[in-house]
PDB file of N, CA and C in Angstrom:
ATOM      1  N   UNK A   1       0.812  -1.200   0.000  1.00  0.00           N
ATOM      2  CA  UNK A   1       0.000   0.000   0.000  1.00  0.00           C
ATOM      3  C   UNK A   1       0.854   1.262   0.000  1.00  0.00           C
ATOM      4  N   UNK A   2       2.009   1.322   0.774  1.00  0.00           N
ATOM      5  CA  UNK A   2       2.795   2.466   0.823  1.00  0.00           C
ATOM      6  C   UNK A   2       3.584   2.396  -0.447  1.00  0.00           C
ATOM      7  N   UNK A   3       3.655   1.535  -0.747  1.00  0.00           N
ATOM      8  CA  UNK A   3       4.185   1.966  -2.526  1.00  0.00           C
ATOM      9  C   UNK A   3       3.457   2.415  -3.517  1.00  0.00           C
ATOM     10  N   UNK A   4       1.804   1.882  -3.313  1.00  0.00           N
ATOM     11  CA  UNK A   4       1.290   2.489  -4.445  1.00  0.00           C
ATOM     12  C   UNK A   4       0.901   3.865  -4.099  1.00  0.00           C
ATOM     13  N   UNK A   5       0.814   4.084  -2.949  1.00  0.00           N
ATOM     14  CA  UNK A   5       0.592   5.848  -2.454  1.00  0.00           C
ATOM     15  C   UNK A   5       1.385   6.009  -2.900  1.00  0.00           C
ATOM     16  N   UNK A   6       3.494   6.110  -2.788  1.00  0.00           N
ATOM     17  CA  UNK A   6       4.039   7.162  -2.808  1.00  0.00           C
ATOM     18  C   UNK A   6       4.137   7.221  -4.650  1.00  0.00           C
ATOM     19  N   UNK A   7       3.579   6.372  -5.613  1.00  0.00           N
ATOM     20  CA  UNK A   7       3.382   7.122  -7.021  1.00  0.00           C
ATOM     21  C   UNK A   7       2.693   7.666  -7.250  1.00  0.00           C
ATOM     22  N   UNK A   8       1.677   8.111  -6.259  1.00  0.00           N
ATOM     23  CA  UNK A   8       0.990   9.317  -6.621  1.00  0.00           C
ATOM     24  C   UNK A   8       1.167  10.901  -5.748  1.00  0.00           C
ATOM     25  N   UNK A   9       2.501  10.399  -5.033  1.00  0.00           N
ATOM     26  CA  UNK A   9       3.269  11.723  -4.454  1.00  0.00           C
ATOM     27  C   UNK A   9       4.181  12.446  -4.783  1.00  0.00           C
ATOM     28  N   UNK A  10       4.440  13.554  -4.758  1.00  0.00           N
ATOM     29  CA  UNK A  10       5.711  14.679  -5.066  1.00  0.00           C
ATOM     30  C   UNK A  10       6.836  14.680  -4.131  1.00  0.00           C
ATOM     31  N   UNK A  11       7.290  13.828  -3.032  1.00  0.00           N
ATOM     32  CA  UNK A  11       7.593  13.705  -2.133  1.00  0.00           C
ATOM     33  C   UNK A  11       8.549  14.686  -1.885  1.00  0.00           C
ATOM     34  N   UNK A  12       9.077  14.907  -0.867  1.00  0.00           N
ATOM     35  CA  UNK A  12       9.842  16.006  -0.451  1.00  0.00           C
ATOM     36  C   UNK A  12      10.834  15.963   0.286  1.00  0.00           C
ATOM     37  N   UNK A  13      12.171  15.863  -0.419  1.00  0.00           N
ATOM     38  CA  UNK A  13      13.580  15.135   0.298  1.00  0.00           C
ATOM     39  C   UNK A  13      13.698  16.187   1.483  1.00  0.00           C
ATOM     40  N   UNK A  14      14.069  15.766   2.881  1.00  0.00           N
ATOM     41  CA  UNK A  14      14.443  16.446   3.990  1.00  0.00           C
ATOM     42  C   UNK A  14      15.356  18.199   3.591  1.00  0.00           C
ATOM     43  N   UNK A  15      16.107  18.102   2.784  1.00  0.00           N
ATOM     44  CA  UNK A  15      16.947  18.953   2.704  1.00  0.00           C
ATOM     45  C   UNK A  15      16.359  20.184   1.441  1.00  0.00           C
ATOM     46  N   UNK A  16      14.634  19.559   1.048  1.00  0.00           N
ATOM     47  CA  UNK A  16      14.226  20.800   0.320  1.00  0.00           C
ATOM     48  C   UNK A  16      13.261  21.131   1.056  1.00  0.00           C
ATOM     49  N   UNK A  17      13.015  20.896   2.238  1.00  0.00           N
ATOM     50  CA  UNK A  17      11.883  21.805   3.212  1.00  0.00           C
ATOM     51  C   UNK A  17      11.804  22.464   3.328  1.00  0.00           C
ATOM     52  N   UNK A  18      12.926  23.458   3.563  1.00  0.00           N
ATOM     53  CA  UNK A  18      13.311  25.154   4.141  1.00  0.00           C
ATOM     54  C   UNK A  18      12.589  25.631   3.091  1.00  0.00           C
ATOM     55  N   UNK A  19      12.910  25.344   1.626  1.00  0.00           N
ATOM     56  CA  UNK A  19      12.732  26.052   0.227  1.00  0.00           C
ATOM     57  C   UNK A  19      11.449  25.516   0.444  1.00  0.00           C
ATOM     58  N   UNK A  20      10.381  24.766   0.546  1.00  0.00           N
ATOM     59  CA  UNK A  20       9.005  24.039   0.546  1.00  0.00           C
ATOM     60  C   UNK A  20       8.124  25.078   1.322  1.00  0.00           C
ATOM     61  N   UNK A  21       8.804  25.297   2.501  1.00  0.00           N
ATOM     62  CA  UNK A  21       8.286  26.431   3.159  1.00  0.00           C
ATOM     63  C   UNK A  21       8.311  27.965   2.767  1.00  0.00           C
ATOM     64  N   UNK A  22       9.095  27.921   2.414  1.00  0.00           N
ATOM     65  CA  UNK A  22       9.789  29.768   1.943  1.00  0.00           C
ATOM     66  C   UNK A  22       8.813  29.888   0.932  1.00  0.00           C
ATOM     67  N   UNK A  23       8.527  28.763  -0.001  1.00  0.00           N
ATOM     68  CA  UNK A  23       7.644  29.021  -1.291  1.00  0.00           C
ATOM     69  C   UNK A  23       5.973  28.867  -0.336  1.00  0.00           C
ATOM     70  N   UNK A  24       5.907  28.613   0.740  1.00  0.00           N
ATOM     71  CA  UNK A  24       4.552  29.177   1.060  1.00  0.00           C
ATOM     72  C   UNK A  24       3.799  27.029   1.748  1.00  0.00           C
ATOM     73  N   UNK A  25       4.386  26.421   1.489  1.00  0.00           N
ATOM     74  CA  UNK A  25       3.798  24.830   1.742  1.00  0.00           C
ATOM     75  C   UNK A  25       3.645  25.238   2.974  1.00  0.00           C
ATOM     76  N   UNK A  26       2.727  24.278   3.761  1.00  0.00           N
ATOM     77  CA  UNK A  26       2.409  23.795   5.259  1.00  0.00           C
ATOM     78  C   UNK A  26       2.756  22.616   5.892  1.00  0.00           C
ATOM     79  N   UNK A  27       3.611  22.473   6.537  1.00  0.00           N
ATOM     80  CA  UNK A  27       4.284  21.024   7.260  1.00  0.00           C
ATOM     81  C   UNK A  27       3.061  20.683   8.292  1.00  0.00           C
ATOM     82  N   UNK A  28       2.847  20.015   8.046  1.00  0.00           N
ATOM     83  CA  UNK A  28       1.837  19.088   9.147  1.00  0.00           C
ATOM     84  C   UNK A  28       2.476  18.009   9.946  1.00  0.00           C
ATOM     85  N   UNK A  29       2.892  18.130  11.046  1.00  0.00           N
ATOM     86  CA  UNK A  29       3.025  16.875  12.008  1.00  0.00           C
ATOM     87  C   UNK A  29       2.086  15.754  12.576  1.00  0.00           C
ATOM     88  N   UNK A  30       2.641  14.909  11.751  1.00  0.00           N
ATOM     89  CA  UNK A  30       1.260  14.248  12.600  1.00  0.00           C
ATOM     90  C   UNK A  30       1.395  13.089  13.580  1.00  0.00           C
ATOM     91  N   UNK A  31       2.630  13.279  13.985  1.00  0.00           N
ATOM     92  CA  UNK A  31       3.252  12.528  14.615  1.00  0.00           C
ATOM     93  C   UNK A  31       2.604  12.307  16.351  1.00  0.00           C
ATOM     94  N   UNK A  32       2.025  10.850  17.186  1.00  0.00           N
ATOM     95  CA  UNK A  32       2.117  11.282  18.383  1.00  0.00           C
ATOM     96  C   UNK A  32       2.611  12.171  19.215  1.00  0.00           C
ATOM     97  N   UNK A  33       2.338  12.592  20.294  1.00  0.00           N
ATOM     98  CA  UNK A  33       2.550  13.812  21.198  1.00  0.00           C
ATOM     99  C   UNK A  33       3.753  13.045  22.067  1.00  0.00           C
ATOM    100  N   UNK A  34       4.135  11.907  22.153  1.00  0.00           N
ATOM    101  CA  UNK A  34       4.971  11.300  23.449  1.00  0.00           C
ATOM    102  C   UNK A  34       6.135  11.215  22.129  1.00  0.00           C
ATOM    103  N   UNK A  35       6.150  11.061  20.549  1.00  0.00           N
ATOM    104  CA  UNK A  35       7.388  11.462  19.862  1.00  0.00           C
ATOM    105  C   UNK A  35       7.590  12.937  19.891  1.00  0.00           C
ATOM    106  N   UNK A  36       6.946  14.186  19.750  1.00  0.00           N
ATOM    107  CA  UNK A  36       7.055  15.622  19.365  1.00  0.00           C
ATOM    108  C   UNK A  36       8.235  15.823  21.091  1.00  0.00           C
ATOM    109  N   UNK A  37       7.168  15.297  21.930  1.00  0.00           N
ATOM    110  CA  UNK A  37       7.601  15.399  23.482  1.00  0.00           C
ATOM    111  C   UNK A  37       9.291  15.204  23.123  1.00  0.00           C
ATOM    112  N   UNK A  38       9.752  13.323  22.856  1.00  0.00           N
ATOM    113  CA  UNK A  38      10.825  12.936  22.956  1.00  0.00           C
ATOM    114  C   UNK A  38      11.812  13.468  22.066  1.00  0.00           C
ATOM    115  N   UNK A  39      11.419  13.574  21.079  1.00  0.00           N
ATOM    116  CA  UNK A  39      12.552  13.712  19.897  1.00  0.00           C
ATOM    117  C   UNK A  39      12.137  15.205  18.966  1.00  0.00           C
ATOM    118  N   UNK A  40      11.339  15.954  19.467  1.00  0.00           N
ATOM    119  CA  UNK A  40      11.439  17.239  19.406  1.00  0.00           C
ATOM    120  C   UNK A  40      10.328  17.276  18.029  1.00  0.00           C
ATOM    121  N   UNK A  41      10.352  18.911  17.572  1.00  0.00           N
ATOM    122  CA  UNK A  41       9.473  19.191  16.527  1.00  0.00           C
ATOM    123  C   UNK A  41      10.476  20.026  15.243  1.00  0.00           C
ATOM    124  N   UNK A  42       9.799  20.151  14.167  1.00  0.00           N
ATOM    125  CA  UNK A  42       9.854  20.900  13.170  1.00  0.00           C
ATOM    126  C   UNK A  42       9.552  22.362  13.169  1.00  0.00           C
ATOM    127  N   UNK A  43      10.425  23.547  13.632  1.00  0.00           N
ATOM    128  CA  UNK A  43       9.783  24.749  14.057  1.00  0.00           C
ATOM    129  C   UNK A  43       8.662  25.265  12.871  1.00  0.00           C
ATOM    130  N   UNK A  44       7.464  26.237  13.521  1.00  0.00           N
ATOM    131  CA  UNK A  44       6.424  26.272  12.250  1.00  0.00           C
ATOM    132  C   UNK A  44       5.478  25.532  12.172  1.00  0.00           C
ATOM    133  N   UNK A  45       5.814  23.663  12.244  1.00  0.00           N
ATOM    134  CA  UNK A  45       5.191  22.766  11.775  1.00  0.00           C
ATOM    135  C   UNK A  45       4.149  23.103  12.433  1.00  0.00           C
ATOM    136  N   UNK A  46       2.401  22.494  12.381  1.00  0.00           N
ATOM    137  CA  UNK A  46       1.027  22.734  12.213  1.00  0.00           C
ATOM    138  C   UNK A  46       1.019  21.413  12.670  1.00  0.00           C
ATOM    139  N   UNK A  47       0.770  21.043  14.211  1.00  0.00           N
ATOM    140  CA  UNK A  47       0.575  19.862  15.252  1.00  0.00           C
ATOM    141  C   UNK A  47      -1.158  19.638  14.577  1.00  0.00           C
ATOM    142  N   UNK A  48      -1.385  18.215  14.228  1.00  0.00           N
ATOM    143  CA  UNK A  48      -2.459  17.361  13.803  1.00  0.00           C
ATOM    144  C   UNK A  48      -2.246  16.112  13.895  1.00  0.00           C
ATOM    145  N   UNK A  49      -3.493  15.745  15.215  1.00  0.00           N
ATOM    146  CA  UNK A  49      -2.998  14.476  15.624  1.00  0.00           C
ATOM    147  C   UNK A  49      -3.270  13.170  14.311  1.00  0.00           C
ATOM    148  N   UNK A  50      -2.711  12.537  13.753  1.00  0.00           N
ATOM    149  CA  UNK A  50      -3.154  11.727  12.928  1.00  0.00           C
ATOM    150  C   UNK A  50      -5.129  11.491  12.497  1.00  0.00           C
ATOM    151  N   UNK A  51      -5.102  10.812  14.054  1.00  0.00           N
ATOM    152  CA  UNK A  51      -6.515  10.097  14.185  1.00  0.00           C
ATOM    153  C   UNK A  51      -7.689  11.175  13.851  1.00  0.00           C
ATOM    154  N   UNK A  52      -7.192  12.593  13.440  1.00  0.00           N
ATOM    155  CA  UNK A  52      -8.184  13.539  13.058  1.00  0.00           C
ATOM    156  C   UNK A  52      -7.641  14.553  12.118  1.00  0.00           C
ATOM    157  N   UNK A  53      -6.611  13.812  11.242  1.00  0.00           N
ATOM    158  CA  UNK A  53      -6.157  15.049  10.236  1.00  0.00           C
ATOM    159  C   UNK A  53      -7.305  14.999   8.844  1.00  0.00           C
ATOM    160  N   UNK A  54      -7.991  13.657   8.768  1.00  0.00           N
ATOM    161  CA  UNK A  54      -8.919  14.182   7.303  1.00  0.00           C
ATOM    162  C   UNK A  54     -10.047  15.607   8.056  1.00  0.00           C
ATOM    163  N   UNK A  55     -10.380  15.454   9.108  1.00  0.00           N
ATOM    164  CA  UNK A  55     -11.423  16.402   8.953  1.00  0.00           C
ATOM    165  C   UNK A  55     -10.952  18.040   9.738  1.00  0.00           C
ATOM    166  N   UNK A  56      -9.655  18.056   9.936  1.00  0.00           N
ATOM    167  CA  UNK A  56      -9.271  19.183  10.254  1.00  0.00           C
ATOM    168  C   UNK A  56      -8.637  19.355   8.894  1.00  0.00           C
ATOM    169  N   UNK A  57      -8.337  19.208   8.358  1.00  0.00           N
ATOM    170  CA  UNK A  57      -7.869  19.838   6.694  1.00  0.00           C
ATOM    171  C   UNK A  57      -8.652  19.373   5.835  1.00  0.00           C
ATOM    172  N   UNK A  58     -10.174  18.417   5.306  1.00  0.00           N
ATOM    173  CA  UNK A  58     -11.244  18.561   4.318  1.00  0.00           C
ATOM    174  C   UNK A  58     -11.505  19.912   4.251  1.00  0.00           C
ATOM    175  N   UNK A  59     -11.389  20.506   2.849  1.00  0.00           N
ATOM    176  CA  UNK A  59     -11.950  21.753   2.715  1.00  0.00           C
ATOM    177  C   UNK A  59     -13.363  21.804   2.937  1.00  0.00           C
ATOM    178  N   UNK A  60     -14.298  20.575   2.771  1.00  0.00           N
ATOM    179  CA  UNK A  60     -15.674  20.843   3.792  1.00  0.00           C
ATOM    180  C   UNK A  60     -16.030  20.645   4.683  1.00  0.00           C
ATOM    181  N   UNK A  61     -15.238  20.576   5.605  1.00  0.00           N
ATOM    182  CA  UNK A  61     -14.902  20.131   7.024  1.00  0.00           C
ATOM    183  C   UNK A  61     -15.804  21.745   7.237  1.00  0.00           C
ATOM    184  N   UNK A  62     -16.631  21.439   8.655  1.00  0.00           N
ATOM    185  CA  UNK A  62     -16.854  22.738   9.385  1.00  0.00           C
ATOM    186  C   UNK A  62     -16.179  23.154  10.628  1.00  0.00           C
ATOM    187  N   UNK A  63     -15.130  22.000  10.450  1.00  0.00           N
ATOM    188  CA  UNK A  63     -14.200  21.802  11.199  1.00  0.00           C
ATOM    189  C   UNK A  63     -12.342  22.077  10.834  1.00  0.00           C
ATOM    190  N   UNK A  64     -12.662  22.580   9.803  1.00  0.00           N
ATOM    191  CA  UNK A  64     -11.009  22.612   8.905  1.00  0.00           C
ATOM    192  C   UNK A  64     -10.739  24.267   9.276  1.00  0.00           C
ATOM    193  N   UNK A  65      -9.610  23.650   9.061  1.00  0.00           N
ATOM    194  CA  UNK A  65      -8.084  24.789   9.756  1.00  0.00           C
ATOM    195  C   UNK A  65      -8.202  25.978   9.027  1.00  0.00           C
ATOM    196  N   UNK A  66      -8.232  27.229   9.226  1.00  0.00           N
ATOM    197  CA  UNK A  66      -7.891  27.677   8.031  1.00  0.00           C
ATOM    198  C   UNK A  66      -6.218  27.677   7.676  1.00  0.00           C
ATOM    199  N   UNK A  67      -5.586  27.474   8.382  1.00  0.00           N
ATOM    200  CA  UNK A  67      -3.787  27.662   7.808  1.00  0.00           C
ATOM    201  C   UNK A  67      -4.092  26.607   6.547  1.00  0.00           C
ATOM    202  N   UNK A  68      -4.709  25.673   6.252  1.00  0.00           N
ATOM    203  CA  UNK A  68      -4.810  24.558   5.199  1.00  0.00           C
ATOM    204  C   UNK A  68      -5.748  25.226   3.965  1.00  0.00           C
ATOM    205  N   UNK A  69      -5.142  26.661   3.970  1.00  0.00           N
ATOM    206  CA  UNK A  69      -6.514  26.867   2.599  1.00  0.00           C
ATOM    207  C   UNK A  69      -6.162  25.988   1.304  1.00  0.00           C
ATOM    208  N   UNK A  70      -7.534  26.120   0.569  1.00  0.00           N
ATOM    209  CA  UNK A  70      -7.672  25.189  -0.471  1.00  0.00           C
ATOM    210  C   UNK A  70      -6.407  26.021  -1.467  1.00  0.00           C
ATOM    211  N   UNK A  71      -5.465  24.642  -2.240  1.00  0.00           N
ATOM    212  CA  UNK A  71      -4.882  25.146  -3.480  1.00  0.00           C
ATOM    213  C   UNK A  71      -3.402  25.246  -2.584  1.00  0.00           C
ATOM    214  N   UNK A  72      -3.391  25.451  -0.977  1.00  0.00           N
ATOM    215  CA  UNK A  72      -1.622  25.471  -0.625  1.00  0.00           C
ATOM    216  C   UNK A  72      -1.101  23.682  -0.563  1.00  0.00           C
ATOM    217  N   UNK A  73       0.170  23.828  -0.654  1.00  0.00           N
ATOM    218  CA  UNK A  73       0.591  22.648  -0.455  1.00  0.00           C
ATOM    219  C   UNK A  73       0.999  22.197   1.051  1.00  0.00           C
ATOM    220  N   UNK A  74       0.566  20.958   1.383  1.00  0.00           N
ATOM    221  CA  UNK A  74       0.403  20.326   2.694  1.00  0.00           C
ATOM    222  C   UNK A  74       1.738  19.275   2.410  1.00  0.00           C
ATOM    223  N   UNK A  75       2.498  19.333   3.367  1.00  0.00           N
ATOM    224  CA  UNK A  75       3.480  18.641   3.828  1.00  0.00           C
ATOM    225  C   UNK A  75       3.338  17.862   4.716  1.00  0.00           C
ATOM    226  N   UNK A  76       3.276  16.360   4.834  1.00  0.00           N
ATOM    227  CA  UNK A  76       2.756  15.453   6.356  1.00  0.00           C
ATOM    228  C   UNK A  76       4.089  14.847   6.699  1.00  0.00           C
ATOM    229  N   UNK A  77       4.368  14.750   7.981  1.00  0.00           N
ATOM    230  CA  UNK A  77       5.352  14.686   8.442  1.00  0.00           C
ATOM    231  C   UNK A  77       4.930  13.835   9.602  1.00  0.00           C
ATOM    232  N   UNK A  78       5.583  12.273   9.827  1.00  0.00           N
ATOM    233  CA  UNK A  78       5.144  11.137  10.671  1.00  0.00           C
ATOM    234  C   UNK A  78       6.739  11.006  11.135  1.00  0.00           C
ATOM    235  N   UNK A  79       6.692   9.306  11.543  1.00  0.00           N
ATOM    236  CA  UNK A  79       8.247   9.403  11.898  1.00  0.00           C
ATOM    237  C   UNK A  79       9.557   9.189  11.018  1.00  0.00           C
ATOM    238  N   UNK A  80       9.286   8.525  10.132  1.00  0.00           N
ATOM    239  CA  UNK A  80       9.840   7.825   9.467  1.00  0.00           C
ATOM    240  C   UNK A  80       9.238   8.264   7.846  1.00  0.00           C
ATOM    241  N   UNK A  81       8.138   8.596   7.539  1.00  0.00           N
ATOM    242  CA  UNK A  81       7.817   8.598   6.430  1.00  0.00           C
ATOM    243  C   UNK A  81       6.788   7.768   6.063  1.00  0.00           C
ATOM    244  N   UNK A  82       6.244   6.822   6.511  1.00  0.00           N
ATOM    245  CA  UNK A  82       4.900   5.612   6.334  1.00  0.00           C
ATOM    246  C   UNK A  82       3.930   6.218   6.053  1.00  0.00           C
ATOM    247  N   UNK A  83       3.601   6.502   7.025  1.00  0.00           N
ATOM    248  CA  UNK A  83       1.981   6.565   7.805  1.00  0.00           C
ATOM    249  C   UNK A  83       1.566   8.076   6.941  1.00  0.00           C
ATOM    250  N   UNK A  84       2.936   8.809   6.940  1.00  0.00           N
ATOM    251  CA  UNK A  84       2.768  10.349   6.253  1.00  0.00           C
ATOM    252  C   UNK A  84       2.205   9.567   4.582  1.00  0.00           C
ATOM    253  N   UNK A  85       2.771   8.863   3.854  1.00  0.00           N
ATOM    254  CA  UNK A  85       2.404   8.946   2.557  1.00  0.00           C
ATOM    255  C   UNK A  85       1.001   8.146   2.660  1.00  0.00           C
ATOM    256  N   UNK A  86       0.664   7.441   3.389  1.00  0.00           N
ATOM    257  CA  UNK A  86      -0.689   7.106   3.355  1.00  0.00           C
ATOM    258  C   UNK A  86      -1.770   8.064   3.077  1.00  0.00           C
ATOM    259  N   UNK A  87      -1.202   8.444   4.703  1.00  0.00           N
ATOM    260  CA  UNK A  87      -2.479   9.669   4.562  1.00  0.00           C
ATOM    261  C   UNK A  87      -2.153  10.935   3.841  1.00  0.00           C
ATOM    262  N   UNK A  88      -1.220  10.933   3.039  1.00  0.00           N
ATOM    263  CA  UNK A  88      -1.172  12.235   2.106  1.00  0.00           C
ATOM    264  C   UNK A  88      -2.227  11.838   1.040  1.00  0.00           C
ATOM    265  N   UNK A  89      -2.095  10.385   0.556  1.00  0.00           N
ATOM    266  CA  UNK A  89      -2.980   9.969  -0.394  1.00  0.00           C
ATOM    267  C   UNK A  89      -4.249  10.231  -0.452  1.00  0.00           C
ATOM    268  N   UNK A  90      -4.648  10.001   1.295  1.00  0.00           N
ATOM    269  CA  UNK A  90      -5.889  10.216   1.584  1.00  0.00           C
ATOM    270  C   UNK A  90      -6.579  12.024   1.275  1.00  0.00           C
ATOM    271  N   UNK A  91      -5.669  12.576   1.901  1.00  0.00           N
ATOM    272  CA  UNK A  91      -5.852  13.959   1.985  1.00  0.00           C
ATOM    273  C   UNK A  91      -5.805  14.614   0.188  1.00  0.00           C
ATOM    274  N   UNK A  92      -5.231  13.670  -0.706  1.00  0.00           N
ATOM    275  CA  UNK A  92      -5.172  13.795  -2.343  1.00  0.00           C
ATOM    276  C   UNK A  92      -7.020  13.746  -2.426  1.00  0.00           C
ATOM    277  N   UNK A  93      -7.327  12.659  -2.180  1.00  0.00           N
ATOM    278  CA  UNK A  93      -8.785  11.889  -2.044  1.00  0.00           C
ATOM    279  C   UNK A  93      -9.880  13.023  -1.872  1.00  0.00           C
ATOM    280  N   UNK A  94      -9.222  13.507  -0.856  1.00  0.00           N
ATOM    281  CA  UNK A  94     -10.733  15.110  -0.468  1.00  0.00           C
ATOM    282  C   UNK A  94     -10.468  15.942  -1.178  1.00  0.00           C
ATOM    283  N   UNK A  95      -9.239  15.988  -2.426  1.00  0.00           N
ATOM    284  CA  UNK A  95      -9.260  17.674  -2.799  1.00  0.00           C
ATOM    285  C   UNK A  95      -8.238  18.124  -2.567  1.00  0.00           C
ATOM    286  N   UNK A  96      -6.899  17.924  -1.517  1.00  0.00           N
ATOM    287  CA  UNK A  96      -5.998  17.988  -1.721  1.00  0.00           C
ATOM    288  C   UNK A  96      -4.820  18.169  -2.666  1.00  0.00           C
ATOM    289  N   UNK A  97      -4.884  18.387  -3.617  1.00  0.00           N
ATOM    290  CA  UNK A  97      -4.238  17.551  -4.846  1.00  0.00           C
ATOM    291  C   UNK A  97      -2.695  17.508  -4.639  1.00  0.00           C
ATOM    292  N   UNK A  98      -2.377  18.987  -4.132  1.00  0.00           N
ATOM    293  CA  UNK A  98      -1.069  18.868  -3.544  1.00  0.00           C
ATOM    294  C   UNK A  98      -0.203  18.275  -2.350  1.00  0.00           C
ATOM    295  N   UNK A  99      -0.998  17.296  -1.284  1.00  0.00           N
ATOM    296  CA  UNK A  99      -0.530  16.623  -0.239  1.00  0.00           C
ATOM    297  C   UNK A  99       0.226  16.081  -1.002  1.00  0.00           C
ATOM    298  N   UNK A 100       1.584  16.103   0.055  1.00  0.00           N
ATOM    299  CA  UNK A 100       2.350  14.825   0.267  1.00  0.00           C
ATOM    300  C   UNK A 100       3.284  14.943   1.566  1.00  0.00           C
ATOM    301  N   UNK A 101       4.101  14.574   1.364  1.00  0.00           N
ATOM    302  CA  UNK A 101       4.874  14.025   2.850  1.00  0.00           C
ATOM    303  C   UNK A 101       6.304  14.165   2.592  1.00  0.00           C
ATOM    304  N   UNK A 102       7.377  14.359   3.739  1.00  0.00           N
ATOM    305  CA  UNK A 102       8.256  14.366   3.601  1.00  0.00           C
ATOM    306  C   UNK A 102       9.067  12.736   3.873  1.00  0.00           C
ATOM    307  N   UNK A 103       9.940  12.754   2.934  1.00  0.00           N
ATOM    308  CA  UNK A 103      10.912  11.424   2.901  1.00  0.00           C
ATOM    309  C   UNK A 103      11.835  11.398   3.587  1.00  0.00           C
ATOM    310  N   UNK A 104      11.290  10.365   4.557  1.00  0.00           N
ATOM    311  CA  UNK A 104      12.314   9.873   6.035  1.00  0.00           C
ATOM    312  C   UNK A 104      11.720  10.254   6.976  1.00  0.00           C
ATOM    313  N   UNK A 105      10.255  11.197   6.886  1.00  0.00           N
ATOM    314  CA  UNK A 105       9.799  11.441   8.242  1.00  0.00           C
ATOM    315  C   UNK A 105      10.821  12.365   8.474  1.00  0.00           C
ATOM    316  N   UNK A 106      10.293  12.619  10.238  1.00  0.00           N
ATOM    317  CA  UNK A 106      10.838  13.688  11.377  1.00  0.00           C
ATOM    318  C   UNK A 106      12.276  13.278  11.695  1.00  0.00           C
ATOM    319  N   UNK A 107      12.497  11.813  11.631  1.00  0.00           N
ATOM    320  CA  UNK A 107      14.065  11.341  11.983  1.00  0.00           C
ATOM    321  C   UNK A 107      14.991  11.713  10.836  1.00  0.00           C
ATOM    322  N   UNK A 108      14.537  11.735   9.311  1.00  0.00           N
ATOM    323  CA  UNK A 108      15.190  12.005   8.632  1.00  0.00           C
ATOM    324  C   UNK A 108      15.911  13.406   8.430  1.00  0.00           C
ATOM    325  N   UNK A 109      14.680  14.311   9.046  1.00  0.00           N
ATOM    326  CA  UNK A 109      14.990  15.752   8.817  1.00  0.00           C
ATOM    327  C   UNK A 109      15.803  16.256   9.868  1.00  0.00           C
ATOM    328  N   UNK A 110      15.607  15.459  11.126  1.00  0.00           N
ATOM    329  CA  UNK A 110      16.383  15.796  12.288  1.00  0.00           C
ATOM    330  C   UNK A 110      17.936  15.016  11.840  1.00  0.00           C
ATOM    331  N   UNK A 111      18.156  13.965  11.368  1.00  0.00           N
ATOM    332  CA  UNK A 111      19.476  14.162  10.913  1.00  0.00           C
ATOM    333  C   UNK A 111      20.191  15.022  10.434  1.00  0.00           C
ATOM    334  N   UNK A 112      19.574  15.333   9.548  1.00  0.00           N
ATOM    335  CA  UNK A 112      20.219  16.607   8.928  1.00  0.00           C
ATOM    336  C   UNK A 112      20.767  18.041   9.354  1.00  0.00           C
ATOM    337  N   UNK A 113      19.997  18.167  10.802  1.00  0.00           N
ATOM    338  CA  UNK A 113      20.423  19.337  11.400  1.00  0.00           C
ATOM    339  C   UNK A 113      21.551  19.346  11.934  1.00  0.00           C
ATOM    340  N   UNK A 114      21.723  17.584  12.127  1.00  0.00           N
ATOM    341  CA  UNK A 114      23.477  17.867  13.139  1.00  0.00           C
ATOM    342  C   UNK A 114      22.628  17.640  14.203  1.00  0.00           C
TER     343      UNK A 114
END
């Protein structure tokens, strides 16, 4: 399943985030609260607990974010990268068109900082 999601993703290598952001994208964490706790966050990033990210970002949600307006690009960010391309797929599904996820997850990007 995580393979056939990530061919329908743009995915987003750790080291083009800064530029992902600068051009205006939204990083979504959706990582548990006892990982953000342990192994820290993505400054910026937009905390969404998994188990309720379709209806806080469905654009007909009466419940959706506005930081997620329709037409920006959504960045999902899990630990590793899994669970993010799933549900980017999903979030493709409502209208999304631009979800996707970053590659390697939160551990990947935190390597990179040193």
């Amino acid at each position: 399943m995580v393979a056939e999601a990530r061919t329908r993703l743009d995915r987003v290598e750790p080291a083009d985030l800064a530029a992902e952001v600068e051009a205006g994208a939204l990083v979504v964490d959706i990582r548990p609260e006892h990982n953000r706790r342990d192994e820290g966050t993505i400054p910026g990033a937009l905390v969404i607990d998994r188990n309720v990210l379709e209806w806080r970002l469905d654009p007909t949600s009466g419940h959706h974010l506005p930081e997620a307006e329709h037409g920006r690009r959504v960045i999902l960010v899990c630990n590793e990268g899994y669970a993010s391309s799933l549900a980017a797929t999903t979030l493709q599904d409502l209208g999304l068109a631009d979800a996707t996820d970053l590659v390697g997850g939160y551990r990947s990007w935190r390597a990179r900082q040193g």
